[in-house]
Protein backbone atom coordinates (compact mmCIF):
# COMPACT_ATOMS: atom_id res chain seq x y z
CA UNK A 1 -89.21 176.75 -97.65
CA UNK A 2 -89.66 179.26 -100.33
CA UNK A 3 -92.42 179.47 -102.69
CA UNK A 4 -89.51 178.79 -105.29
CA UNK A 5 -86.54 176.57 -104.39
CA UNK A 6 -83.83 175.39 -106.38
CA UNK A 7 -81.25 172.94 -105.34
CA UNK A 8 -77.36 172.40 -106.19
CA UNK A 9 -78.35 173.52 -109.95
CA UNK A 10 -75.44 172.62 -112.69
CA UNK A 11 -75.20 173.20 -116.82
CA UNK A 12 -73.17 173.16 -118.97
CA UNK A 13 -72.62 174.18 -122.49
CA UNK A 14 -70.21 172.21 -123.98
CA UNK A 15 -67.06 173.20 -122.12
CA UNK A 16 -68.53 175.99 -120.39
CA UNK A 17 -70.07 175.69 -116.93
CA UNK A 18 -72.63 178.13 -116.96
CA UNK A 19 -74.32 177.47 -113.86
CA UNK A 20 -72.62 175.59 -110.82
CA UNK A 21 -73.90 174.75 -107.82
CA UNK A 22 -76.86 176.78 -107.76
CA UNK A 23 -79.00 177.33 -104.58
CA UNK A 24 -81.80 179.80 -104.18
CA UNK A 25 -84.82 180.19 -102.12
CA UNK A 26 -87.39 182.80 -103.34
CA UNK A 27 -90.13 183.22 -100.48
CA UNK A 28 -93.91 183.56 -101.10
CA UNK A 29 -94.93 187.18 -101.79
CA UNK A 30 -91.53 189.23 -101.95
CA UNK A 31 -89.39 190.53 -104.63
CA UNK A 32 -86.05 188.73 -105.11
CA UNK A 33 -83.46 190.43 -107.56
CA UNK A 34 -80.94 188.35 -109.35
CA UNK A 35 -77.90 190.43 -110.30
CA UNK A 36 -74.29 189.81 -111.52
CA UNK A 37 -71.78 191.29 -114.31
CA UNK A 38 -72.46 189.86 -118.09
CA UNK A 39 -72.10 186.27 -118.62
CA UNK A 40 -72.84 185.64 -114.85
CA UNK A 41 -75.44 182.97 -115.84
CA UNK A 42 -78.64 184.89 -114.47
CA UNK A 43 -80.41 184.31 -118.28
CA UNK A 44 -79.54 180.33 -118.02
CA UNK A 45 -80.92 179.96 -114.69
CA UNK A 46 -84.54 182.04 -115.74
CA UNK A 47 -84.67 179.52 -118.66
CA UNK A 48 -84.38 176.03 -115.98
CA UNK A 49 -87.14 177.86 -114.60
CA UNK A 50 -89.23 177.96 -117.60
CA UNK A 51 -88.72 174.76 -119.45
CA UNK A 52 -86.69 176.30 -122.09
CA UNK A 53 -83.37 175.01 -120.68
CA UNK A 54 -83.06 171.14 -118.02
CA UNK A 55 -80.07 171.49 -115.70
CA UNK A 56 -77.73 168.69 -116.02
CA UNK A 57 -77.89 167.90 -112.04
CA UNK A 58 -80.09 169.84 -109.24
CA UNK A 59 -83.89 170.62 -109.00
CA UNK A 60 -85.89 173.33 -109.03
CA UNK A 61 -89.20 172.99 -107.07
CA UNK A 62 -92.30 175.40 -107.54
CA UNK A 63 -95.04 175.24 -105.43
CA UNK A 64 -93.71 172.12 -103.92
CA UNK A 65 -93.51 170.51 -107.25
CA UNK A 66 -90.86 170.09 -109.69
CA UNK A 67 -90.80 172.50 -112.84
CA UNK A 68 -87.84 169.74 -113.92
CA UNK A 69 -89.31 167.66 -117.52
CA UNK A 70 -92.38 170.31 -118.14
CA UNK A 71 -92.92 172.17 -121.55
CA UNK A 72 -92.66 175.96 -120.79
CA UNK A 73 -96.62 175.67 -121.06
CA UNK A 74 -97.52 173.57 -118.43
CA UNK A 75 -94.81 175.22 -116.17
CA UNK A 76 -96.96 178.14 -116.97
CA UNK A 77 -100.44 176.13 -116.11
CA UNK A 78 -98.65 175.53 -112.65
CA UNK A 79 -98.53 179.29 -111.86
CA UNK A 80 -95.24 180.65 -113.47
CA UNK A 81 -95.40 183.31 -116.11
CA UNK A 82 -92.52 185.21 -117.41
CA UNK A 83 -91.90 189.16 -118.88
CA UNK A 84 -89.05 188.84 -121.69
CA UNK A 85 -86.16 191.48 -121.76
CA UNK A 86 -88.00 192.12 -125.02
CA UNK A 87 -91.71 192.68 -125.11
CA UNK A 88 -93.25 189.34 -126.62
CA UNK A 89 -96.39 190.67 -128.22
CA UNK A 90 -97.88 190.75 -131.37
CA UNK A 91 -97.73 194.12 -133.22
CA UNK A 92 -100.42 193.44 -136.21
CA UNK A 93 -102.82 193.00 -132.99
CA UNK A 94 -104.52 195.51 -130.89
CA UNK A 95 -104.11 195.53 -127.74
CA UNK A 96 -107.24 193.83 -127.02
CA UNK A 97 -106.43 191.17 -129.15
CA UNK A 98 -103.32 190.81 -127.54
CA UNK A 99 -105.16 190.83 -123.41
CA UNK A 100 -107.40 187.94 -125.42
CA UNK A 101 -104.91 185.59 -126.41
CA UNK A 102 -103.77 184.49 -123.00
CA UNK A 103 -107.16 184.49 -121.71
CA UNK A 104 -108.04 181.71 -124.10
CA UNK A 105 -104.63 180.39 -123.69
CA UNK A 106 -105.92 179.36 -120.06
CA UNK A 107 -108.24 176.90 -121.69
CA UNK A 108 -106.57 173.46 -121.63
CA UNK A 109 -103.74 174.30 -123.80
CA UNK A 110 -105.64 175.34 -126.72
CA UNK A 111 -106.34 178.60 -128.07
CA UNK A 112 -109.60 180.02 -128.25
CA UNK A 113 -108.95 183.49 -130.13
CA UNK A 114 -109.54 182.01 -133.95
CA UNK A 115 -112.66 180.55 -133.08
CA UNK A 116 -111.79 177.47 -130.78
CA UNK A 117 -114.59 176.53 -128.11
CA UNK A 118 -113.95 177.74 -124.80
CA UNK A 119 -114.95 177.02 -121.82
CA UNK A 120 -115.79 180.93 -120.94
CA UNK A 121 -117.92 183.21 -123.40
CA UNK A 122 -115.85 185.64 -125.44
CA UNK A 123 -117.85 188.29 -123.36
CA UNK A 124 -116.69 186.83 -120.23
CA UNK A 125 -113.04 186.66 -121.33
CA UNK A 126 -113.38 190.62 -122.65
CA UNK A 127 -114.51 191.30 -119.23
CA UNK A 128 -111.39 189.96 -117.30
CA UNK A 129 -108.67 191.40 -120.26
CA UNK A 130 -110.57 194.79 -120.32
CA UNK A 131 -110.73 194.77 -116.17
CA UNK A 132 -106.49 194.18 -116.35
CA UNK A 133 -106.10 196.56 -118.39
CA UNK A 134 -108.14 199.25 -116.13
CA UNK A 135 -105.72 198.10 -113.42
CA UNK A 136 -102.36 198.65 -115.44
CA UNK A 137 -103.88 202.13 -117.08
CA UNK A 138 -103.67 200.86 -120.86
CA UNK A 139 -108.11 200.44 -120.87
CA UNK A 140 -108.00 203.84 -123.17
CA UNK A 141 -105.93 202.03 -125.31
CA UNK A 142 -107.37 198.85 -126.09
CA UNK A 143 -108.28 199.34 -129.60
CA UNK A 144 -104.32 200.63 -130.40
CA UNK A 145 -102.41 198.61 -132.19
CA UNK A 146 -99.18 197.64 -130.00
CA UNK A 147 -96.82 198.34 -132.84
CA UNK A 148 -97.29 202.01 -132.47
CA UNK A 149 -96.88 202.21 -128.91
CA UNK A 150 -93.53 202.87 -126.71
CA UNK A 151 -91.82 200.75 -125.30
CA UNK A 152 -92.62 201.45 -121.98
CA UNK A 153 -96.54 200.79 -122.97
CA UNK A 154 -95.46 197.36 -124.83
CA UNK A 155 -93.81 196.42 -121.77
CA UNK A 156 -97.10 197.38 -119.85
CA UNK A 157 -99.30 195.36 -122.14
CA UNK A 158 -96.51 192.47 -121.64
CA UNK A 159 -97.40 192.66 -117.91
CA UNK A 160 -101.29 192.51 -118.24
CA UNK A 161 -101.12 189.56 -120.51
CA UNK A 162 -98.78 187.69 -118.05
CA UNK A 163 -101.03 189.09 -114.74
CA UNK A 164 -104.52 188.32 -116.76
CA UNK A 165 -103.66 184.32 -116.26
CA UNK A 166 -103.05 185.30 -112.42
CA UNK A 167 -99.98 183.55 -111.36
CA UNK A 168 -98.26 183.16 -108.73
CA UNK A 169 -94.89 184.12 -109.57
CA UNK A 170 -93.87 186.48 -112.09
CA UNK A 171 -90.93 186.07 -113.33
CA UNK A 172 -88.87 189.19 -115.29
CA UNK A 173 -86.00 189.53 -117.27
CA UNK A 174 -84.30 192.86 -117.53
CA UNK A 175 -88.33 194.88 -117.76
CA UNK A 176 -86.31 197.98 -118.33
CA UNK A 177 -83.73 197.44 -120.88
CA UNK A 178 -83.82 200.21 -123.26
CA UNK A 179 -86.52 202.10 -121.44
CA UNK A 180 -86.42 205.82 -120.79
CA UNK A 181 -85.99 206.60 -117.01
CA UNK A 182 -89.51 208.12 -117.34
CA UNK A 183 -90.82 205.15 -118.75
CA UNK A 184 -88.19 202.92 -115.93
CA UNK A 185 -89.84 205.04 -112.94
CA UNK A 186 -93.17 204.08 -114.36
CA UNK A 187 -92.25 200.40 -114.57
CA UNK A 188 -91.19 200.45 -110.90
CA UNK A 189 -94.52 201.78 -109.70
CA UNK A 190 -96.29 199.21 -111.56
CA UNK A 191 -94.64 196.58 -110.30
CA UNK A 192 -95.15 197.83 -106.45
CA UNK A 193 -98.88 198.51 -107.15
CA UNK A 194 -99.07 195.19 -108.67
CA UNK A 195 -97.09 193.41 -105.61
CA UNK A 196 -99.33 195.11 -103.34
CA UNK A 197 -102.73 194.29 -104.90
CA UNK A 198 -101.87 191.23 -105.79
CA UNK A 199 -99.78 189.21 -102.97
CA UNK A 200 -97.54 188.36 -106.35
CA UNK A 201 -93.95 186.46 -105.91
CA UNK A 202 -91.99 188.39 -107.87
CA UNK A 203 -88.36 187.01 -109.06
CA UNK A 204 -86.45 189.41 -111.33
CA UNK A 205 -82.94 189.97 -113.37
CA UNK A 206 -81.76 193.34 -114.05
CA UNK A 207 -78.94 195.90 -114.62
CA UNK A 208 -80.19 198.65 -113.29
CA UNK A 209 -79.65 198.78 -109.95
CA UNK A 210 -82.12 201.85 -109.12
CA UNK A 211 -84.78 199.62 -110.55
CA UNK A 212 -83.20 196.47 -108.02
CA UNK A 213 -82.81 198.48 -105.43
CA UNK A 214 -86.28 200.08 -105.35
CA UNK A 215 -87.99 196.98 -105.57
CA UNK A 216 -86.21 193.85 -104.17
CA UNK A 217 -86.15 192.19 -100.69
CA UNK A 218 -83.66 190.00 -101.33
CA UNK A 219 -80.87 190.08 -103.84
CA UNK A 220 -78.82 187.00 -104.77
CA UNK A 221 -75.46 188.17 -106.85
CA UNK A 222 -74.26 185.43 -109.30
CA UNK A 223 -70.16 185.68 -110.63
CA UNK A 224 -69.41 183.00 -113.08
CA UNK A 225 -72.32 180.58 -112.49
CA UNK A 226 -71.75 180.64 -108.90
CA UNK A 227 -73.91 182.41 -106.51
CA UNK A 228 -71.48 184.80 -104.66
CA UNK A 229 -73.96 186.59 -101.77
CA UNK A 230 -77.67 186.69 -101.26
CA UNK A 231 -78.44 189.26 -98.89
CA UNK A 232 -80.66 192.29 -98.23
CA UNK A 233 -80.36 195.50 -100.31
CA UNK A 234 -78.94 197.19 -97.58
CA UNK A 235 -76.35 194.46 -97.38
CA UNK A 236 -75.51 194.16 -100.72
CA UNK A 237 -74.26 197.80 -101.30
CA UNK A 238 -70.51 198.09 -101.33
CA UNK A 239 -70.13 193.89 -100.48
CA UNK A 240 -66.77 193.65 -101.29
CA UNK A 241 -67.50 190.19 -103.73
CA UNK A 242 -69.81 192.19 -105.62
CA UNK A 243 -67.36 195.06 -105.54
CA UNK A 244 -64.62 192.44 -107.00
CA UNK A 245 -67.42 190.81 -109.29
CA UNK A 246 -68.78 193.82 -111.18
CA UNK A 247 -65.02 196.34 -111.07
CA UNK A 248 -62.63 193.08 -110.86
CA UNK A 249 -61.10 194.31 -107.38
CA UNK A 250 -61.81 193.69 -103.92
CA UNK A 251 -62.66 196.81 -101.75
């Protein structure tokens, strides 16, 4: 049993069958890739994990319990935090004030930053934002606002905020879209240093394959909705079902 396991997952939109069938075991402390051409369904099965989508039939169990009926907040309370394809942080805010707003966030599903009673002193939470910061290099940046930064370093920040709550999966959709391969390269060593530190689950949707490929265990390909092969890297390059999926041929 994986840390992550969901079970003959179907939606629908309407006429459309987004996802069908849908089976996928993530274990504890690896990095499983989720791949496949546009429209594959990889974005509608991230949001059944989150809350922000309920499949019409299957389950999805985290931790041994089900995410299934849970606001996106207390799926995050359980353990689950997510990195959108595009940075969700708040640009009028320093970057600071952006580590702080999670921290407080951790406090029974209020928020502490605009003066609400915590249950840790404001000195304590500064302590544990300004110590995640030190581990993703952004701590000589902490009084920047995040409007004025790259990409890359919004995407950074995006990653403390999520890693400052200490979950147990991270989950990450497309973390390199639009990224210089500078800024891409960086991204990938993060996320190994991260993995390695932290004993993280890490479940993740992306296009580029360099970035899939230098970071994932265990790659599931999805065609249509349907999960065509889940296999090792090594595996994976030149399957002839992802050949046909992505070029519309069979090798």
């Amino acid at each position: 049993m994986g840390i992550l396991e969901v079970k003959d997952v179907n939606k629908r939109f309407g006429g459309l069958q987004a996802l069908g069938n849908v089976n996928l075991s993530v274990a504890e402390n690896t990095c499983h890739a989720i791949i496949g051409p546009n429209g594959a369904g990889k974005s509608t099965l991230l949001n059944c994990l989150v809350g922000k989508l309920i499949p019409d039939t299957g389950s999805v169990m985290f931790d041994g319990q089900s995410v299934l009926g849970r606001t996106p907040f207390e799926i995050n309370q359980m353990g689950i935090s997510r990195v959108f394809q595009t940075p969700e942080i708040f640009g009028d805010l320093t970057v600071m004030e952006n580590m702080l707003i999670p921290c407080f966030a951790k406090r029974d599903g209020s928020f502490a930053l605009h003066g609400i009673r915590s249950v840790m002193s404001e000195a304590e939470l500064r302590d544990q934002a300004e110590h995640m910061l030190e581990e993703v290099n952004m701590i000589d940046k902490r009084d920047m606002h995040s409007a004025s930064m790259s990409r890359g370093d919004k995407r950074r920040l995006e990653m403390a905020m999520c890693l400052v709550q200490k979950p147990k999966l991270l989950l990450l959709d497309e973390p390199t879209a639009g990224m210089a391969r500078a800024d891409t390269n960086n991204t990938i060593d993060l996320l190994k240093e991260i993995k390695e530190k932290r004993n993280i689950t890490i479940a993740i949707i992306e296009h580029d394959m360099h970035v899939v490929f230098s970071l994932a265990e265990r790659i599931t390909v999805l065609a249509q909705g349907t999960p065509l092969v889940e296999d090792t890297p090594e595996n994976i390059k030149g399957h002839p079902k992802v050949k046909e999926a992505y070029l519309g041929e069979a090798a």
